[in-house]
PDB file of N, CA and C in Angstrom:
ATOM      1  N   UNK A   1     -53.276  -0.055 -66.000  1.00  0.00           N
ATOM      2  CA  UNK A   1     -53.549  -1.467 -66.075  1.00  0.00           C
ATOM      3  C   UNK A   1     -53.522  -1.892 -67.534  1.00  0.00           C
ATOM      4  N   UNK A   2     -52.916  -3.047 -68.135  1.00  0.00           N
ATOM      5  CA  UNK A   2     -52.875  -2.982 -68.836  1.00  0.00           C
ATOM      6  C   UNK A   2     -53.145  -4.926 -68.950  1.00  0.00           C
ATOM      7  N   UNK A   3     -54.692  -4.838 -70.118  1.00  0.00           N
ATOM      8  CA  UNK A   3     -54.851  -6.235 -70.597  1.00  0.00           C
ATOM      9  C   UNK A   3     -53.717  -7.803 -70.317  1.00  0.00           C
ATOM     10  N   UNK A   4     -54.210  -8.892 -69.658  1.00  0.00           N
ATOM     11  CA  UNK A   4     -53.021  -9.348 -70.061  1.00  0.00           C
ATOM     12  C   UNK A   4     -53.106  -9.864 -70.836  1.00  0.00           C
ATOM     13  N   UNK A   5     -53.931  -9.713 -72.351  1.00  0.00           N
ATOM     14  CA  UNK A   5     -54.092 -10.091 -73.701  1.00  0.00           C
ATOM     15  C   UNK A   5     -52.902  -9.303 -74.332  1.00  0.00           C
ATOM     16  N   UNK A   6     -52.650  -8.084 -73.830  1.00  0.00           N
ATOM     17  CA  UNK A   6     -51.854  -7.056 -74.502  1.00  0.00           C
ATOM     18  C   UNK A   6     -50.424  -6.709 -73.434  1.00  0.00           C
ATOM     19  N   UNK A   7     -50.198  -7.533 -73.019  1.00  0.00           N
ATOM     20  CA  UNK A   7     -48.714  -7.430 -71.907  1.00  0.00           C
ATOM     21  C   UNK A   7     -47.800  -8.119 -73.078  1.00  0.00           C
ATOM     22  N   UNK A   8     -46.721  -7.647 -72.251  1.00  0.00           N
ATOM     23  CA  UNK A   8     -44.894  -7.741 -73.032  1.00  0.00           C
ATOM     24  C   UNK A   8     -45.310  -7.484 -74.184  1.00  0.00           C
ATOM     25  N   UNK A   9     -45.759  -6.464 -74.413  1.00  0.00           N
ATOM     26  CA  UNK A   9     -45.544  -5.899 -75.861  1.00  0.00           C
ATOM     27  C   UNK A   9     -45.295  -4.324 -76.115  1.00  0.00           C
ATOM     28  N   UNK A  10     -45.242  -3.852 -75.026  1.00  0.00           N
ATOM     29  CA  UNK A  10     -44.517  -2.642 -74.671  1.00  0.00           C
ATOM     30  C   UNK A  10     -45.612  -1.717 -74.169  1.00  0.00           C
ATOM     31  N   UNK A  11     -46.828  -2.190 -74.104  1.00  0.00           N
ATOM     32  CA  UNK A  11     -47.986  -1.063 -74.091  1.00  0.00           C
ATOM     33  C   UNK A  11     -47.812   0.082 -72.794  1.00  0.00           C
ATOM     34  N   UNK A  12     -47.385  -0.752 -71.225  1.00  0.00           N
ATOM     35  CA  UNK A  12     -47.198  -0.228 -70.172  1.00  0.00           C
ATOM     36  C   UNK A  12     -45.590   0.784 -70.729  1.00  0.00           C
ATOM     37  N   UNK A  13     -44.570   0.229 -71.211  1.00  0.00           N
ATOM     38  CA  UNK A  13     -43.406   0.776 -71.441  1.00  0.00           C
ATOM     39  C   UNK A  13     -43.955   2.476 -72.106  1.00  0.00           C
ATOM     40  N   UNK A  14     -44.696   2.313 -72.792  1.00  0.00           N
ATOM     41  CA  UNK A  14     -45.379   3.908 -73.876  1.00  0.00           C
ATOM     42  C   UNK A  14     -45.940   4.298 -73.129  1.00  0.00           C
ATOM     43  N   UNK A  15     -46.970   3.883 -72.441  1.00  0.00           N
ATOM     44  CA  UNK A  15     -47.861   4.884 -71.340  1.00  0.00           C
ATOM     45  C   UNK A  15     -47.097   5.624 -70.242  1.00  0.00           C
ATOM     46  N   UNK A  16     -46.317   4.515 -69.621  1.00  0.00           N
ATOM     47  CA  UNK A  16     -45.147   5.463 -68.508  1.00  0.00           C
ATOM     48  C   UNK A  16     -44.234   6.412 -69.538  1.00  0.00           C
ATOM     49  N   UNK A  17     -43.931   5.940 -70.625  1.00  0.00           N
ATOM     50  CA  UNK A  17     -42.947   7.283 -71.034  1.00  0.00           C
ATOM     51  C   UNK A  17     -43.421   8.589 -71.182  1.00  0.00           C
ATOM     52  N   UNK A  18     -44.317   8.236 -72.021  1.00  0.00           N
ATOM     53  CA  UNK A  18     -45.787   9.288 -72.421  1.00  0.00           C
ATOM     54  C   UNK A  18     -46.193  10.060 -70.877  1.00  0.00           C
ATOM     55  N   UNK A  19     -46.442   9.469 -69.825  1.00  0.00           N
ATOM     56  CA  UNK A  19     -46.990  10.151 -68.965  1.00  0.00           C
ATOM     57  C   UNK A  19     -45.772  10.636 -68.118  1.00  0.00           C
ATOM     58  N   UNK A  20     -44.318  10.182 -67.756  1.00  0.00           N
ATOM     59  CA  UNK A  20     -43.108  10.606 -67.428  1.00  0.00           C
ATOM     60  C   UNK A  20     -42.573  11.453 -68.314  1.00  0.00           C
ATOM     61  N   UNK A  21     -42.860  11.830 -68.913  1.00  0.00           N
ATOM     62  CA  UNK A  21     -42.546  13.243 -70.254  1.00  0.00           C
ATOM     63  C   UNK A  21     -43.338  14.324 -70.170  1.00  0.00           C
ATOM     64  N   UNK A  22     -45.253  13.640 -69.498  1.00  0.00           N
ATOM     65  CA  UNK A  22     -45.857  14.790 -69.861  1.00  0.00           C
ATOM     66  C   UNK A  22     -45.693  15.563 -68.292  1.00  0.00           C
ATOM     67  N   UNK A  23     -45.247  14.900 -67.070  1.00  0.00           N
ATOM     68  CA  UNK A  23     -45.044  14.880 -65.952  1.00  0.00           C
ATOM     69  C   UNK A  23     -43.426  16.180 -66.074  1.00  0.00           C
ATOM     70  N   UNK A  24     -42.542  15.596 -66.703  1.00  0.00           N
ATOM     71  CA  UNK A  24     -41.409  16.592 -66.377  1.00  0.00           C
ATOM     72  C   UNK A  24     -41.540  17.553 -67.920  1.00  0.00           C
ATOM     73  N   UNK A  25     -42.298  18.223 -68.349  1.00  0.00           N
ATOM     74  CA  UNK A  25     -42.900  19.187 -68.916  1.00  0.00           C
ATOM     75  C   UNK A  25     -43.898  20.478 -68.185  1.00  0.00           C
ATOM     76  N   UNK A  26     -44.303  19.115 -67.295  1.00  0.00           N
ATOM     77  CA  UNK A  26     -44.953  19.978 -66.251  1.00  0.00           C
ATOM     78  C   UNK A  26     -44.715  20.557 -64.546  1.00  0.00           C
ATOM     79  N   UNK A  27     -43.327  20.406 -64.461  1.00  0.00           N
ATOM     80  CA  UNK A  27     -42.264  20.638 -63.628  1.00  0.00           C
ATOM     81  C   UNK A  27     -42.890  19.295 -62.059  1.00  0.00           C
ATOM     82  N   UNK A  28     -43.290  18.357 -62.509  1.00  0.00           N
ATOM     83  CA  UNK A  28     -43.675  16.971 -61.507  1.00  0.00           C
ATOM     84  C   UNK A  28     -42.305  16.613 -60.687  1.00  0.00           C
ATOM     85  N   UNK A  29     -42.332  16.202 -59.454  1.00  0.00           N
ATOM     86  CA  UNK A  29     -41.354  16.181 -58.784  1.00  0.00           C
ATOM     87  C   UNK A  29     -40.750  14.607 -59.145  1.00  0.00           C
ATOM     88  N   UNK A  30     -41.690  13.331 -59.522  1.00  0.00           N
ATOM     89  CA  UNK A  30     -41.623  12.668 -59.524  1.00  0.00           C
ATOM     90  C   UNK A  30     -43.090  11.700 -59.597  1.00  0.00           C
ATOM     91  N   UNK A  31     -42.911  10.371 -60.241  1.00  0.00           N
ATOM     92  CA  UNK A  31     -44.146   9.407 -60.034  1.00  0.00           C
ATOM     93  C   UNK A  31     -44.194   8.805 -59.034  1.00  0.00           C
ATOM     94  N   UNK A  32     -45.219   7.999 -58.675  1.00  0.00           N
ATOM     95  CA  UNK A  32     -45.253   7.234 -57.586  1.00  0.00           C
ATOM     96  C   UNK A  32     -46.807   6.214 -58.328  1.00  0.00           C
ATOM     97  N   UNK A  33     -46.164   4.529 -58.187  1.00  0.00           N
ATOM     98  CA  UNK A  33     -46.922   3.924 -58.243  1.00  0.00           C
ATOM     99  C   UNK A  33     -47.171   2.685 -56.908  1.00  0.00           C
ATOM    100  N   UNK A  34     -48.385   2.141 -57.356  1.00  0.00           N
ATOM    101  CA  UNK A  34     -48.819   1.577 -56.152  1.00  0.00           C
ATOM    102  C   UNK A  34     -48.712  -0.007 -56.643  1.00  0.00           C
ATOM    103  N   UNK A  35     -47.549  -1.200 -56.260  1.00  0.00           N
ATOM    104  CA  UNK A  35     -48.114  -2.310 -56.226  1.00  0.00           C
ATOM    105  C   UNK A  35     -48.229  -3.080 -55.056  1.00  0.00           C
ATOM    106  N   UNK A  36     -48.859  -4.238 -55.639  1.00  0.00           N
ATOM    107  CA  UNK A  36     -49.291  -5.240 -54.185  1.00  0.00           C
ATOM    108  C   UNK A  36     -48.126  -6.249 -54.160  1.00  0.00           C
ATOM    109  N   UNK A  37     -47.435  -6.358 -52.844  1.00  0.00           N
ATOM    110  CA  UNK A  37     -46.009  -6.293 -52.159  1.00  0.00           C
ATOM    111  C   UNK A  37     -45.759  -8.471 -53.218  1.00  0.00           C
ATOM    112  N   UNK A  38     -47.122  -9.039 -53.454  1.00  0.00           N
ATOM    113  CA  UNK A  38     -46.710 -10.206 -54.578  1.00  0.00           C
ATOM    114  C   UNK A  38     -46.706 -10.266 -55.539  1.00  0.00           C
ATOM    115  N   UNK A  39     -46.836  -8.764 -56.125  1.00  0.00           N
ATOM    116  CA  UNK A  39     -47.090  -8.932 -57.721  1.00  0.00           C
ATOM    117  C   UNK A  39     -45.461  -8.388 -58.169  1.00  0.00           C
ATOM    118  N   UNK A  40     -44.639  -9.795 -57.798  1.00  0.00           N
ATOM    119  CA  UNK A  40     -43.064  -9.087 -58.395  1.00  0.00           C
ATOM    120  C   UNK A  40     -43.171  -8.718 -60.305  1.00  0.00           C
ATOM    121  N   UNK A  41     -43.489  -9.530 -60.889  1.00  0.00           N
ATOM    122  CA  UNK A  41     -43.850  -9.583 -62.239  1.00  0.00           C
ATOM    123  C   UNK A  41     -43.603  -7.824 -62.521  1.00  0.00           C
ATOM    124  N   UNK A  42     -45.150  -7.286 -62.154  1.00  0.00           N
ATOM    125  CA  UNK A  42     -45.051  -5.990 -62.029  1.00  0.00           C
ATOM    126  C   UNK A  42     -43.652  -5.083 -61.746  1.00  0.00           C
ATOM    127  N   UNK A  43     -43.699  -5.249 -60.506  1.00  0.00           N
ATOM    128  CA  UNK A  43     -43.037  -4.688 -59.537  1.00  0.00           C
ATOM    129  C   UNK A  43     -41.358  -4.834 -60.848  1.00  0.00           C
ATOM    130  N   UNK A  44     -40.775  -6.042 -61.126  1.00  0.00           N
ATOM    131  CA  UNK A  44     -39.816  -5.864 -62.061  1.00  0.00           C
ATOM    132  C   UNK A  44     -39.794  -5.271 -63.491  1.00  0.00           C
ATOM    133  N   UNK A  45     -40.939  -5.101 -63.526  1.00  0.00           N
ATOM    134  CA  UNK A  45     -41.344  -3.906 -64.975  1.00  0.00           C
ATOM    135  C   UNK A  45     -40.682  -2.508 -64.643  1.00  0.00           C
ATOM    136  N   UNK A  46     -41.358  -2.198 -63.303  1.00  0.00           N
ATOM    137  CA  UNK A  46     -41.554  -1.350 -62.944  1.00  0.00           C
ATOM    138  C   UNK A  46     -39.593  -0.676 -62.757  1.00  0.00           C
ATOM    139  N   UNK A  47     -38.949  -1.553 -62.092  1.00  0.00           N
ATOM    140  CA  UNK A  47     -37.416  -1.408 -61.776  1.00  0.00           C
ATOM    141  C   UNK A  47     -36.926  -1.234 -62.880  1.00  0.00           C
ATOM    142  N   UNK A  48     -37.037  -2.463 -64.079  1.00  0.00           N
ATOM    143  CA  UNK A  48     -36.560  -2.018 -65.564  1.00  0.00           C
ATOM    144  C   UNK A  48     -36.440  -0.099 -66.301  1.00  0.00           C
ATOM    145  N   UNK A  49     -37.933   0.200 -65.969  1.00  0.00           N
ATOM    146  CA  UNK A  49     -38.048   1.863 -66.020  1.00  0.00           C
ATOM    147  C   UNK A  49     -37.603   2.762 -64.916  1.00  0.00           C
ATOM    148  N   UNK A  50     -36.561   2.341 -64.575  1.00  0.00           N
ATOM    149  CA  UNK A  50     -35.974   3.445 -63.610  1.00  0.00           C
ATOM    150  C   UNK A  50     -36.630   3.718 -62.316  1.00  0.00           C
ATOM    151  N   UNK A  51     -37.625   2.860 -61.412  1.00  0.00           N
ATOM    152  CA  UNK A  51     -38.161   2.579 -60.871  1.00  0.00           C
ATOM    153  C   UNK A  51     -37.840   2.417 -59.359  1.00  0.00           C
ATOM    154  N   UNK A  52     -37.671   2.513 -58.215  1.00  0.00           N
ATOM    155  CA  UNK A  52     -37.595   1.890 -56.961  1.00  0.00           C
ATOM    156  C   UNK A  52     -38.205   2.000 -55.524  1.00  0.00           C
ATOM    157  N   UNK A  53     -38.237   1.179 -55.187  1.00  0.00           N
ATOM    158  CA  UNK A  53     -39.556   1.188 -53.785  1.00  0.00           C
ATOM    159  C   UNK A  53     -38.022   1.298 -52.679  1.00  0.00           C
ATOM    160  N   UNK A  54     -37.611   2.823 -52.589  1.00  0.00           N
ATOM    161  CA  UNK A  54     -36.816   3.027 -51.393  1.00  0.00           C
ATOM    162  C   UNK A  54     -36.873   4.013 -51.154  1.00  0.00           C
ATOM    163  N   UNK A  55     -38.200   4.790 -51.235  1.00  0.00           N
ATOM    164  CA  UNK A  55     -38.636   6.358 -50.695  1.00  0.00           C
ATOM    165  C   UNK A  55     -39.837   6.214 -49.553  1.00  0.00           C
ATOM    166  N   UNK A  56     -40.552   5.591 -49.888  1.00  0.00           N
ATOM    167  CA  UNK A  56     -41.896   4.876 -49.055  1.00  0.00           C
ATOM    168  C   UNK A  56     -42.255   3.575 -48.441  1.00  0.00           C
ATOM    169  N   UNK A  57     -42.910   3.731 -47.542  1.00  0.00           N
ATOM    170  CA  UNK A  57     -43.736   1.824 -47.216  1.00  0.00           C
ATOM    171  C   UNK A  57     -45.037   3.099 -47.233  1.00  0.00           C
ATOM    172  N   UNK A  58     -46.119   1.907 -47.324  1.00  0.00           N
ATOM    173  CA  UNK A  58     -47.343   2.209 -47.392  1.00  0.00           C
ATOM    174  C   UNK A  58     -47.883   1.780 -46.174  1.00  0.00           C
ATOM    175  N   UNK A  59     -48.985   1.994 -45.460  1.00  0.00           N
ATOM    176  CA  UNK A  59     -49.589   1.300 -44.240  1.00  0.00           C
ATOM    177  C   UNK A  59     -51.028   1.293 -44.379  1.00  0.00           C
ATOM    178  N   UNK A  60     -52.009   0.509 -44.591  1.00  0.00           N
ATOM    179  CA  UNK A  60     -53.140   0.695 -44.400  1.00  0.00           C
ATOM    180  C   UNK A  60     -53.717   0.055 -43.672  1.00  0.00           C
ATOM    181  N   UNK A  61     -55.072   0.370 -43.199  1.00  0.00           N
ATOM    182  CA  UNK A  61     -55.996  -0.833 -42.092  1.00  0.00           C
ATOM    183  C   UNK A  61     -57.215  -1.017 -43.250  1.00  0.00           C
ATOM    184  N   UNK A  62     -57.727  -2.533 -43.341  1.00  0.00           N
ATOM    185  CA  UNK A  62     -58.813  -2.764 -44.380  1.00  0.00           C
ATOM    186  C   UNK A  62     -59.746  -3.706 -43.144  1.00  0.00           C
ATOM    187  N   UNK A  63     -60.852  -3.142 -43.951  1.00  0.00           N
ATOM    188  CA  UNK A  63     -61.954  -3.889 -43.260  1.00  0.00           C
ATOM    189  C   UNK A  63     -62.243  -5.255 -43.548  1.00  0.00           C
ATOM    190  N   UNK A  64     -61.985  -6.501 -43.277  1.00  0.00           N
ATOM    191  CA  UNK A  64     -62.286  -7.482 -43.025  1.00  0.00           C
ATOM    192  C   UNK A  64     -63.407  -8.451 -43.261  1.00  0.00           C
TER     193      UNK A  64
END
C-alpha cells in the first residue's frame, strides 16, 4: 500500500522490483496480487509491470 501522498512517484514501481528480484533469487514460481475488481487505477499499475489477471478469479462469501 502505498500513501496517496507518495503515489506516481515510483514508490510501488521499487517495492515490486525489489520484492520480484528477491522472489526469483529465491526460486518463487511467481507473484500474485489481490485487487478490488474497481480499483482500475491500481489494477493498470499493476499491467504496466508485467502483470495480468488471466490465471485466477477469486470467490468469496462476506458477512453482511
Amino acid at each position: 500500500y502505498v500513501l496517496p501522498d507518495f503515489r506516481q512517484q515510483g514508490v510501488f514501481k521499487a517495492m515490486f522490483r525489489f520484492v520480484k528480484d528477491e522472489a526469483l533469487k529465491n526460486g518463487a514460481a511467481g507473484l500474485r496480487l489481490y485487487v478490488e475488481k474497481n480499483n482500475i487505477t491500481a489494477q493498470k499499475t499493476y499491467e504496466r509491470l508485467g502483470m495480468n489477471d488471466k490465471h485466477y478469479s477469486m470467490f468469496e462469501w462476506l458477512k453482511e
